[in-house]
Protein backbone atom coordinates (compact mmCIF):
# COMPACT_ATOMS: atom_id res chain seq x y z
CA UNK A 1 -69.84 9.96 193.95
CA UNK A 2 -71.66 12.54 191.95
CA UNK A 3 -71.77 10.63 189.09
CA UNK A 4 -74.62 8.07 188.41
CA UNK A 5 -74.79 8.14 191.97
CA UNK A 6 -78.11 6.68 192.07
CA UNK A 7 -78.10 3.75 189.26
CA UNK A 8 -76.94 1.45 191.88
CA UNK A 9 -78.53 -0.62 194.79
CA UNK A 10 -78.87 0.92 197.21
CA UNK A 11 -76.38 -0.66 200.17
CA UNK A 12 -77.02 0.03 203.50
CA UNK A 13 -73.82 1.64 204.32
CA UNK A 14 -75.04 3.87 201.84
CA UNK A 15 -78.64 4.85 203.21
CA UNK A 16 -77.44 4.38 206.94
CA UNK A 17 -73.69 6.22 206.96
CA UNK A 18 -73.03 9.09 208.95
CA UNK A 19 -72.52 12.33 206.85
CA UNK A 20 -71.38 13.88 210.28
CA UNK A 21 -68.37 11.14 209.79
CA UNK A 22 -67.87 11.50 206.37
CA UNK A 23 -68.40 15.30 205.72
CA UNK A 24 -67.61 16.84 209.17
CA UNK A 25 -70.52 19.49 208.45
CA UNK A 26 -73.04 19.16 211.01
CA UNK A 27 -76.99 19.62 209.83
CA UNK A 28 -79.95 18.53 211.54
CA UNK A 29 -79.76 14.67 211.82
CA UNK A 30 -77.08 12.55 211.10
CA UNK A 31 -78.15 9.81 209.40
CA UNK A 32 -76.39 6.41 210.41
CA UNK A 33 -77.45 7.77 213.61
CA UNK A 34 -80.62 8.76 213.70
CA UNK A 35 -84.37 7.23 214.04
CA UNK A 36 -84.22 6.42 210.28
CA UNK A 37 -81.38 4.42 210.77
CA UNK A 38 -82.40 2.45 213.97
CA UNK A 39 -85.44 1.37 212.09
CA UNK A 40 -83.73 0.35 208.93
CA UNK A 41 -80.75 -1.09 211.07
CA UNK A 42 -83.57 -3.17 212.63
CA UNK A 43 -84.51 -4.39 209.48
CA UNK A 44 -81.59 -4.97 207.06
CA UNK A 45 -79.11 -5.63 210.23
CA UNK A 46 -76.59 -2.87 209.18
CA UNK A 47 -75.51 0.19 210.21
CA UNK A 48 -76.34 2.59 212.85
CA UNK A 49 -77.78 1.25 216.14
CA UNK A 50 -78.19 -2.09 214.57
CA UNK A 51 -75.99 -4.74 215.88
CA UNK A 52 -73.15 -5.90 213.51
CA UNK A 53 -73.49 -9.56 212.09
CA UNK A 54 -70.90 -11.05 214.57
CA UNK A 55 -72.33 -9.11 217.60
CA UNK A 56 -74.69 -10.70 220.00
CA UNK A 57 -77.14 -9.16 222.72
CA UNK A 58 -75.63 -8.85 225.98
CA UNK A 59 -77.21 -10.13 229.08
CA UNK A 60 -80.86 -9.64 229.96
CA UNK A 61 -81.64 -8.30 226.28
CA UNK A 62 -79.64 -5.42 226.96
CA UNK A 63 -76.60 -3.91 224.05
CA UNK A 64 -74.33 -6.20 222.68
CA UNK A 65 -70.68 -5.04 224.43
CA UNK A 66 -67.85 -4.21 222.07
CA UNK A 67 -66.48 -6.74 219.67
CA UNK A 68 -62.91 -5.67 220.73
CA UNK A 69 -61.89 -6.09 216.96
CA UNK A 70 -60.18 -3.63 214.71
CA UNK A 71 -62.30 -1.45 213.02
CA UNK A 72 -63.05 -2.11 209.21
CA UNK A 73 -61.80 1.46 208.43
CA UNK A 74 -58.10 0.44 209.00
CA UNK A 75 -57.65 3.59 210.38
CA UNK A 76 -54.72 3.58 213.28
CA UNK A 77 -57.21 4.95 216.02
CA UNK A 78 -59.58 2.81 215.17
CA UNK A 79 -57.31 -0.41 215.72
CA UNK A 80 -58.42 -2.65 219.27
CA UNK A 81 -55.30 -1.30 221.09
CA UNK A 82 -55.73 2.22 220.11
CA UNK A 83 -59.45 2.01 221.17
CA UNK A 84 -58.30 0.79 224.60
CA UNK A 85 -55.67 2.65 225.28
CA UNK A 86 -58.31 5.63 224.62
CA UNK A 87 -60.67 4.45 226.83
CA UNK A 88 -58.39 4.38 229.65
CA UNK A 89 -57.77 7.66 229.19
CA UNK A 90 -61.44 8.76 228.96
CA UNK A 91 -61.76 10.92 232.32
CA UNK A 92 -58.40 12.48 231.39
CA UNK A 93 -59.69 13.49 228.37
CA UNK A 94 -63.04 14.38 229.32
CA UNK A 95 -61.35 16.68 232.30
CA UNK A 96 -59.56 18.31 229.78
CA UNK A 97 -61.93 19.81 228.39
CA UNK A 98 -63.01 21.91 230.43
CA UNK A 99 -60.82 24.93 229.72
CA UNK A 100 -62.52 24.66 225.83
CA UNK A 101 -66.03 24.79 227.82
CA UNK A 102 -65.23 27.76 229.88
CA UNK A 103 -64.62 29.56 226.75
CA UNK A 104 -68.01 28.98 225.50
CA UNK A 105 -69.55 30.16 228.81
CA UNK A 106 -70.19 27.18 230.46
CA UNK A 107 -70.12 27.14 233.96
CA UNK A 108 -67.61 24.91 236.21
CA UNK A 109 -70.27 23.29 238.45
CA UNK A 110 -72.57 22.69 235.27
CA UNK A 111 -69.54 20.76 233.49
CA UNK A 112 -68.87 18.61 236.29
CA UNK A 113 -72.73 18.06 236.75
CA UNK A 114 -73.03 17.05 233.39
CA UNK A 115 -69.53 14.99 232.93
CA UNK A 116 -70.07 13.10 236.46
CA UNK A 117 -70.35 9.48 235.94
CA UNK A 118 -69.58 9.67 232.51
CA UNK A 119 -68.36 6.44 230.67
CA UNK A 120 -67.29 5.23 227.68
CA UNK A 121 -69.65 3.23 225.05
CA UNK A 122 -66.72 0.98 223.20
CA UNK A 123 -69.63 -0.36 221.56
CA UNK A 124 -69.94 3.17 219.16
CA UNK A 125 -66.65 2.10 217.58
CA UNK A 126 -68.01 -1.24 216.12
CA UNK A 127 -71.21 1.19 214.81
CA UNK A 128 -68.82 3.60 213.50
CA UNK A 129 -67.18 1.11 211.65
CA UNK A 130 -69.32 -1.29 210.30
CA UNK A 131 -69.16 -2.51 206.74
CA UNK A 132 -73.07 -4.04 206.26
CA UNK A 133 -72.72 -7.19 204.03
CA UNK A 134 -76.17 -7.42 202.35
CA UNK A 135 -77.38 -4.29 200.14
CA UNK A 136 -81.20 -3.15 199.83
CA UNK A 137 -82.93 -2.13 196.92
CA UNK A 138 -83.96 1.19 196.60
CA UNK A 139 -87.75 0.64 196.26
CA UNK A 140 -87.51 -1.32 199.20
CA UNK A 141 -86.36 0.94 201.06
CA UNK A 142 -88.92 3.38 199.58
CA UNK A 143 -91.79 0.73 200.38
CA UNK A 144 -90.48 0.53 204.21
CA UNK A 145 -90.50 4.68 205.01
CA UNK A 146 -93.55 5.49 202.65
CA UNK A 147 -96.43 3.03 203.37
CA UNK A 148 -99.84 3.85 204.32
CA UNK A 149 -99.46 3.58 208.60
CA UNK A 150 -97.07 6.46 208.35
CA UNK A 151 -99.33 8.78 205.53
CA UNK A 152 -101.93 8.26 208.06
CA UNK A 153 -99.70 9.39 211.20
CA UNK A 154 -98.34 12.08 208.72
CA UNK A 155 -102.04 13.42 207.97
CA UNK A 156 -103.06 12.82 211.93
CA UNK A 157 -99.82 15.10 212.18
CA UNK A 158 -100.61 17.66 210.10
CA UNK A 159 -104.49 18.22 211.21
CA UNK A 160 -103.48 18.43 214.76
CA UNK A 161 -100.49 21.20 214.92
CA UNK A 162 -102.16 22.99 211.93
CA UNK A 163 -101.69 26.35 213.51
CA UNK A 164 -98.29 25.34 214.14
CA UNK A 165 -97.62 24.71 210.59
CA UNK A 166 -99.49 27.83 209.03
CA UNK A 167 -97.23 29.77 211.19
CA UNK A 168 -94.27 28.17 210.13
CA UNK A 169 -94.90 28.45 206.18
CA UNK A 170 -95.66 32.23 206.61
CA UNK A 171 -92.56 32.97 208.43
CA UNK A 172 -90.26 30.43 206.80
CA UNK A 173 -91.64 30.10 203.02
CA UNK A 174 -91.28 25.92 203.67
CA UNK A 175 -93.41 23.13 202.89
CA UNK A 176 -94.90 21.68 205.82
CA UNK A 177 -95.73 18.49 203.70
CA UNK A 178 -91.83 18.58 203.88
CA UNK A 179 -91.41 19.24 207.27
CA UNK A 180 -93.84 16.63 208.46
CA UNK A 181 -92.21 14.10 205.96
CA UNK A 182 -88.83 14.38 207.76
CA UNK A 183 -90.81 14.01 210.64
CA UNK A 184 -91.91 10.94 209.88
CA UNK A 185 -89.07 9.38 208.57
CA UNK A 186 -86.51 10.21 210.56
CA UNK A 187 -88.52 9.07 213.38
CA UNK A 188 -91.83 7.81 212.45
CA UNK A 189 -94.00 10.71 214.49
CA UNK A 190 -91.59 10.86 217.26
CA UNK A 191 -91.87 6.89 218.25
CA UNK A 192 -88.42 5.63 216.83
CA UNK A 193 -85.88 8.52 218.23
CA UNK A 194 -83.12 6.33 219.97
CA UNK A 195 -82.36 5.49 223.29
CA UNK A 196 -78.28 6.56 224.25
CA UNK A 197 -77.69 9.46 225.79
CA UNK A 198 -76.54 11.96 223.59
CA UNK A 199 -73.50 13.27 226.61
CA UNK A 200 -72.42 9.77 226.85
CA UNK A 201 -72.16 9.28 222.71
CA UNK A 202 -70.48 12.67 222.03
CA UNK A 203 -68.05 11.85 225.00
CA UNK A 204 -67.10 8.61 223.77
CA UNK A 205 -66.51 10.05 220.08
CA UNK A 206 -64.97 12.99 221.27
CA UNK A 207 -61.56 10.90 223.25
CA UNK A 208 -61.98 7.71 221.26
CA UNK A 209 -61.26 6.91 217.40
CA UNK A 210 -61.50 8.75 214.17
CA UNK A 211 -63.37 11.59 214.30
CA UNK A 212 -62.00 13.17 217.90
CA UNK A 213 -62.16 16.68 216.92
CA UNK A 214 -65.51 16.77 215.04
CA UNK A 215 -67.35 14.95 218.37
CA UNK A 216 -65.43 17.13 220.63
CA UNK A 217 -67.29 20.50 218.85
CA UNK A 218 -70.40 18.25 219.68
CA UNK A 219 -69.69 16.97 223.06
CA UNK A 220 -69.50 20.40 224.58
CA UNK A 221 -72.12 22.04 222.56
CA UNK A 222 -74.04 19.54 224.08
CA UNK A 223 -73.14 20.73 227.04
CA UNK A 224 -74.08 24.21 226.24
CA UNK A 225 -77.44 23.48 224.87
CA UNK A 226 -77.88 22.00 228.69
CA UNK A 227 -75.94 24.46 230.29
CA UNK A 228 -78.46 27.14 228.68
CA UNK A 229 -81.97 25.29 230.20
CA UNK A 230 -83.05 24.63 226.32
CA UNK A 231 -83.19 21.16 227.11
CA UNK A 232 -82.90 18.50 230.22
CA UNK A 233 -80.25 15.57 230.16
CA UNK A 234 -82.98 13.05 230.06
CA UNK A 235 -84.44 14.75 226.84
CA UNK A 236 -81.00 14.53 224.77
CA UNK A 237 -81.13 11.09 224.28
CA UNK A 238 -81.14 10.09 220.86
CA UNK A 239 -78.82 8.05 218.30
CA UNK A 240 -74.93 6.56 218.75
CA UNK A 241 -73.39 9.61 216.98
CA UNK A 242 -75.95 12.18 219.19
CA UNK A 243 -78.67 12.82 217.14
CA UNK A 244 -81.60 13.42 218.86
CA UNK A 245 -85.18 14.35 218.87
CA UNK A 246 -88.33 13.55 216.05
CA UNK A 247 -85.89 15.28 213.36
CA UNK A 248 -82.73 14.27 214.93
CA UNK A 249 -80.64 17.56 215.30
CA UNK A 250 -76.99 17.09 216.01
CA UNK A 251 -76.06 19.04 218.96
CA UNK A 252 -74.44 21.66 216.59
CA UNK A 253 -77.14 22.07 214.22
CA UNK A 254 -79.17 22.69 217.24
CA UNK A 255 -77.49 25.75 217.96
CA UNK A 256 -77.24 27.18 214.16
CA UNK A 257 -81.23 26.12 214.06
CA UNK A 258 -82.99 25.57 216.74
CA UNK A 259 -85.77 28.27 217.71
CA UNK A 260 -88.05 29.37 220.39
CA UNK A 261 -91.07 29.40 218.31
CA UNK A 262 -93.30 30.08 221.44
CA UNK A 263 -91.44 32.30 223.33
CA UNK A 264 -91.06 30.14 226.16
CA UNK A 265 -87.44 30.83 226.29
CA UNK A 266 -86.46 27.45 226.10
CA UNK A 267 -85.69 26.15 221.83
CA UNK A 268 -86.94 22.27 222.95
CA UNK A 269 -87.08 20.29 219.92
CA UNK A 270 -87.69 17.29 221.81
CA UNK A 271 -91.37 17.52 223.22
CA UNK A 272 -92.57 21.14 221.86
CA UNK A 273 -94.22 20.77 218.72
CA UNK A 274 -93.93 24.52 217.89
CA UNK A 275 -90.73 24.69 218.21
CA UNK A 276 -89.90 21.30 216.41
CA UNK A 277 -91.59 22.48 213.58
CA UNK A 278 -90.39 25.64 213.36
CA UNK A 279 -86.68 24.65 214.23
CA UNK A 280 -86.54 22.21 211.20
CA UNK A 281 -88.28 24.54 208.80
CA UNK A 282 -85.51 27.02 209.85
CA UNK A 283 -82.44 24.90 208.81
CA UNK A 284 -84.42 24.13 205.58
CA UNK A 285 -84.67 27.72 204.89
CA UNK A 286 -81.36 28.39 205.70
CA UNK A 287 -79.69 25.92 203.66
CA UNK A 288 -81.70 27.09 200.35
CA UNK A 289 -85.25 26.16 200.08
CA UNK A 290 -87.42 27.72 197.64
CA UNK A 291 -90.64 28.21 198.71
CA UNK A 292 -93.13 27.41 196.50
CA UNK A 293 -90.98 24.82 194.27
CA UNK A 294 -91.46 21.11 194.28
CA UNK A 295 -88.16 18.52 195.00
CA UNK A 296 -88.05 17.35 191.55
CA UNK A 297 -90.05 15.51 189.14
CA UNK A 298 -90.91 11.69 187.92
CA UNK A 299 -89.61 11.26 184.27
CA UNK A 300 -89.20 8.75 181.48
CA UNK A 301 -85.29 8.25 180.05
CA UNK A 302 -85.83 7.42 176.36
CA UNK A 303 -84.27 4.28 175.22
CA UNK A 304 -80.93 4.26 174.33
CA UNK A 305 -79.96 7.40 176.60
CA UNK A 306 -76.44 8.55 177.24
CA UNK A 307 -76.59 7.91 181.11
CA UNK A 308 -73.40 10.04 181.34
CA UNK A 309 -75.39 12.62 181.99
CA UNK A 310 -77.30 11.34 184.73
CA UNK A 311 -74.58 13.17 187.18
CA UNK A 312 -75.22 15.93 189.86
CA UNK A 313 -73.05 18.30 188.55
CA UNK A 314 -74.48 18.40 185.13
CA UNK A 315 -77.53 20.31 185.69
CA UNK A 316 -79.61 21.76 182.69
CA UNK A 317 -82.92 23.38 182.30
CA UNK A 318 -86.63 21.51 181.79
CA UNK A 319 -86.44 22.56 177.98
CA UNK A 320 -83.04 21.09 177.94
CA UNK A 321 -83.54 17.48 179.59
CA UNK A 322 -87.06 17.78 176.92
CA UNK A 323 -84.84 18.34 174.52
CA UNK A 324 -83.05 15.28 174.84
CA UNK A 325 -85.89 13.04 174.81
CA UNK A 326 -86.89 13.33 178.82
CA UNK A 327 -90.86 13.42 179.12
CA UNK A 328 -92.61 13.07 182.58
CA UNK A 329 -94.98 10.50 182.61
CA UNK A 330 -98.48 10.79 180.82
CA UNK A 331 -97.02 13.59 178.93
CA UNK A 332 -97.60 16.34 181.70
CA UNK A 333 -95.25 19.30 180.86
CA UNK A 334 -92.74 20.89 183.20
CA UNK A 335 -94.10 23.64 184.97
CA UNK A 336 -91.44 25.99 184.49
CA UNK A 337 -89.28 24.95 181.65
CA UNK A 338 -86.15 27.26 182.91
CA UNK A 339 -86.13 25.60 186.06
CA UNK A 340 -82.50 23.94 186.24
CA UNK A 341 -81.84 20.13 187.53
CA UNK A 342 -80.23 16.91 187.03
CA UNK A 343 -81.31 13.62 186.48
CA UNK A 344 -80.83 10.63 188.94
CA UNK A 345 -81.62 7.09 187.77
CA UNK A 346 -81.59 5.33 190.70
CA UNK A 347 -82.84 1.89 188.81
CA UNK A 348 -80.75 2.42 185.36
CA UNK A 349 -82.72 1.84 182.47
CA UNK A 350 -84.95 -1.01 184.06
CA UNK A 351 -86.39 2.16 186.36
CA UNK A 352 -87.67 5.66 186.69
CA UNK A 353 -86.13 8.79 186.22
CA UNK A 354 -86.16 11.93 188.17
CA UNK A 355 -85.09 15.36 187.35
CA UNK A 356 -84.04 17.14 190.90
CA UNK A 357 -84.14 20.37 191.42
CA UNK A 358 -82.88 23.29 193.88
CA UNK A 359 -84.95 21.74 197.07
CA UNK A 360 -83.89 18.36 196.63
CA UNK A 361 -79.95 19.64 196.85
CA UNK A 362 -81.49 20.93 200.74
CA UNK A 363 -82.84 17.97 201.77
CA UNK A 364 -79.52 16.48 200.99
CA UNK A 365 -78.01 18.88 203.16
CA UNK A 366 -80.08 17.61 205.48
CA UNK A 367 -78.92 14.48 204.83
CA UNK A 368 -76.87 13.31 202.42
CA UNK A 369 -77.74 10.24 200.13
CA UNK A 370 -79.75 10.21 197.67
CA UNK A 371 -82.22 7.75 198.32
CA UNK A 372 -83.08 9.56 201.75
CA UNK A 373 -84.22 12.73 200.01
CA UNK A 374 -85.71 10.72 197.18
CA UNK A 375 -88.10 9.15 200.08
CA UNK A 376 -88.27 12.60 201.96
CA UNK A 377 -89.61 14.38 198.51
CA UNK A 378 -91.96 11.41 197.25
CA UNK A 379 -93.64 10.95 200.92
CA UNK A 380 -94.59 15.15 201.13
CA UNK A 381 -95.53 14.77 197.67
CA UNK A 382 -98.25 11.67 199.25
CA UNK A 383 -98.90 13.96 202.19
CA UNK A 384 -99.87 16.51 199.85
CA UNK A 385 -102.28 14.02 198.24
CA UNK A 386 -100.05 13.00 195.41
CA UNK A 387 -99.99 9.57 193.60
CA UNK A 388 -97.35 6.94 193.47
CA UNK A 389 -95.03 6.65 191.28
CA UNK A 390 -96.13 5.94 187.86
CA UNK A 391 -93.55 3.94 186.72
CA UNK A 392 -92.08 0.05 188.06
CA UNK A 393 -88.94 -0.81 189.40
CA UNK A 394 -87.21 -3.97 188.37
CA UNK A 395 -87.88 -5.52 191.23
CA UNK A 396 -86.80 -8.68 189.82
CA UNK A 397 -83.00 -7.38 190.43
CA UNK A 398 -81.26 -9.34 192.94
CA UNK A 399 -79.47 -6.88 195.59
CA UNK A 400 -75.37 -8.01 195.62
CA UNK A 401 -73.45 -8.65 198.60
CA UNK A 402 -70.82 -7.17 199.57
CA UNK A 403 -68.42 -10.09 198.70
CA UNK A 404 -69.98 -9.64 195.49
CA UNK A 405 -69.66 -6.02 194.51
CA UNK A 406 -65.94 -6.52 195.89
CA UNK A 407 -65.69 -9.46 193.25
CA UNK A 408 -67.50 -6.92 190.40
CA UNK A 409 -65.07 -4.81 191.20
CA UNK A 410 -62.12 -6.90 190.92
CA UNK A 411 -63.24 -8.33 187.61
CA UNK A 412 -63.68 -4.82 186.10
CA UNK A 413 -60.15 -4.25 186.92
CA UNK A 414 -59.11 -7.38 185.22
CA UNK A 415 -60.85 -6.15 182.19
CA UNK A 416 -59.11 -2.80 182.45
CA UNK A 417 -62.56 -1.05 183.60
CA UNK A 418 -61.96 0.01 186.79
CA UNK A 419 -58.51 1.73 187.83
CA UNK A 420 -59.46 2.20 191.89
CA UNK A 421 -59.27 0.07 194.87
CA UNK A 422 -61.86 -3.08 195.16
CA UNK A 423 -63.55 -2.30 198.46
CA UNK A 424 -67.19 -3.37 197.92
CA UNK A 425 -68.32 0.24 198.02
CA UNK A 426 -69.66 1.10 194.76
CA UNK A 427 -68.46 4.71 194.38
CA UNK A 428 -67.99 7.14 190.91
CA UNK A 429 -64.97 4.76 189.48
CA UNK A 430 -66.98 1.55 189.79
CA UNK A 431 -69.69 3.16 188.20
CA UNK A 432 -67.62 4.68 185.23
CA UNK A 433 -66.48 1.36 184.74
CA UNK A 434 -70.02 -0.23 184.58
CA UNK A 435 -70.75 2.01 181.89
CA UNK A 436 -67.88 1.33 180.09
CA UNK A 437 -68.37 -2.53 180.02
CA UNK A 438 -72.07 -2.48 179.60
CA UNK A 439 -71.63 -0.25 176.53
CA UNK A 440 -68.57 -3.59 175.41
CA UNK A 441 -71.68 -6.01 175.93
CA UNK A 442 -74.02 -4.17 174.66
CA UNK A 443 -76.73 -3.71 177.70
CA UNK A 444 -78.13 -0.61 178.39
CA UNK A 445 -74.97 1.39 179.20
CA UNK A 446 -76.57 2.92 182.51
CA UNK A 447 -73.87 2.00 185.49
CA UNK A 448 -76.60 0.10 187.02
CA UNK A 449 -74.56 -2.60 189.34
CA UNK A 450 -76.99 -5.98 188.41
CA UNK A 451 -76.60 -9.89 188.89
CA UNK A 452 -76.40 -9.90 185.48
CA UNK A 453 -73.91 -7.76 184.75
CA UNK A 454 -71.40 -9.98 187.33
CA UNK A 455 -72.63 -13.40 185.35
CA UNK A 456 -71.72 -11.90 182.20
CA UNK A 457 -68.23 -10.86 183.77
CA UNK A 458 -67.20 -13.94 185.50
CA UNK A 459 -68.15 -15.67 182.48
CA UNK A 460 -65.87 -13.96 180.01
């Protein structure tokens, strides 16, 4: 999905999915599970700990219960027999684990501690498998996680662990506008961190459906992290796919990141600020950051662009994109003209450009859509003091369903466009195939997925 990955609307699936489920490399959150995605879920009823569209509460308010339907994956474990016959295997499976936890030094009586009682939550498989039907706009999602209530948390934030965050930039080299950006976001100042137990998620992942083998590495590294004193049951309590705390570590990226900033001897990155702080500037720094270099930069795409280049893996320098007509707005020149990036039009022609450099590619590591790190980057940049952006989005676009970027799909394949499978998800192939009719209809050529685009399809 490298290419034009951005010049669509943003779906939910998109903003809310689970890299831990689709890459199987653990960072610190995982969105689609994390506060970021219980507050959007909230709102745009998709993903994460949202319920699906067919699923009502349960008694007394409390969790919807399973849907006891297939999963939308089609994969075989995640068919309604396969997810039963799973779950009444669950203490088997659990039990058998414990051989695996020995090996990593956990003790027998703290295993059965922690794994007494234990249950399955069937109602993880319906998260893990949901297919959102309604999409959201990019600079609505943008106006939902940067707004002025959580600037004014973030600067509250910042002024009160200021020695926390001095220390942290000497000894990492990262911005704590940054730091206190993913703060925010991924759980609004600590306010919006989930509610399931983090044992009882891992468990459930770990013997039941798709990703068995990935959850089992997080299930009992969960167990370790508790097994050590770092942390206390009741504190690792977090999202369905066990992210937890304000910057939602995975229990994996815990133990590659997490650190004992005060010399406690505990790493809590639950309720110790220092060592919140300092644990997420660590995985930061470890996955690349560049201290003293911004995310990326604001631009204007020249009319008439070749939006083939808007890709990830086509990076070129400042002088290069300037070269090809990309300005920033007001005319301000690039800092550093050999500074390498690549452009991302999330809006197509109708919208801004950005060029993104080296520290944008982290925060994507720390999670990995685009639209996440575009929202990370542009609220530290506000933290910092920094304006909005300078140029509109169309917000006169109408956001497509799902039915209806399964139906764009299917026409573009009529047409000859589009060579994959219709699915709704609007991947690299859709896109190449928007830019090859747009460019047969002659508007802007940009892979931007619009209304108008699927009028002018359905009408020819």
């Amino acid at each position: 999905m490298n290419k034009q990955a951005g010049a669509i609307m943003v779906a939910a699936a998109l903003l809310l999915f689970d890299p831990a489920l689709m890459s199987g490399k653990a960072h610190a959150q995982s969105s689609g599970n994390n506060g970021v995605s219980t507050f959007l879920g909230n709102l745009f009823s998709g993903q994460k700990s949202a319920p699906s569209p067919q699923a009502t509460p349960g008694p007394d308010g409390a969790p919807p219960p399973w849907s006891g339907e297939d999963g939308a994956s089609g994969h075989p474990l995640m068919t309604a027999s396969a997810i039963r016959e799973a779950a009444a295997n669950f203490q088997n499976c659990v039990a058998g684990m414990w051989p695996d936890a020995a090996r990593r030094g956990i003790t027998q009586p703290n295993f059965e501690r922690f794994t007494a009682g234990l249950e399955p939550d069937l109602r993880i498989m319906d998260l893990m498998d949901s297919q959102p039907e309604f999409t959201k706009a990019i600079w609505d999602y943008l106006d939902i996680l940067v707004n002025d209530n959580r600037l004014a948390k973030g600067r509250e934030i910042l002024a009160r662990y200021k020695p926390q965050f001095d220390a942290v930039e000497k000894a990492y080299g990262v911005d704590r506008y940054a730091i206190a950006a993913i703060w925010g976001i991924e759980s609004n100042y600590s306010t919006q961190i989930g509610d399931r137990s983090v044992l009882q998620s891992t468990a459930t992942l770990a013997c039941i459906g798709r990703r068995q083998a990935y959850f089992k590495d997080e299930f009992l590294t969960a167990i370790e992290i508790l097994n050590r004193g770092d942390l206390r049951p009741e504190q690792m309590r977090g999202s369905w796919a066990g992210a937890f705390g304000p910057t939602q570590f995975m229990p994996t990226a815990f133990k590659r990141f997490a650190v004992d900033a005060d010399g406690d001897g505990r790493r809590d990155v639950v309720d110790d600020p220092a060592d919140l702080i300092a644990s997420t500037a660590n995985n930061l720094k470890k996955d690349g950051w560049q201290a003293g270099q911004t995310w990326g930069y604001e631009v204007v795409v020249p009319q008439g662009f070749n939006y083939t280049l808007a890709d990830r893996a086509k990076a070129m320098t400042m002088a290069q994109w300037e070269n090809l007509g990309i300005k920033r707005p007001n005319n301000e020149r690039f800092p550093y003209p050999t500074e390498k990036g690549y452009l991302l039009a999330p809006a197509g022609a109708a919208g801004p450009g950005f060029l993104m450099l080296q520290n944008f590619r982290v925060i994507m590591k720390y999670n990995p859509a685009e639209a996440y790190a575009l929202a990370i980057g542009h609220f530290a940049d506000r933290l910092r003091g920094g304006a909005p952006f300078v140029q509109p989005w169309p917000r006169q676009e109408r956001e497509l369903s799902r039915a209806e970027r399964l139906e764009l799909q299917q026409l573009l394949a009529q047409r000859g466009f589009y060579r994959g499978t219709p699915d709704g998800q609007l991947g690299g192939q859709t896109l190449e195939a928007l830019l090859g009719v747009q460019a047969s209809i002659g508007t802007p050529a940009d892979g931007f997925a619009s209304a108008d685009v699927l009028e002018r399809l359905r009408a020819r």
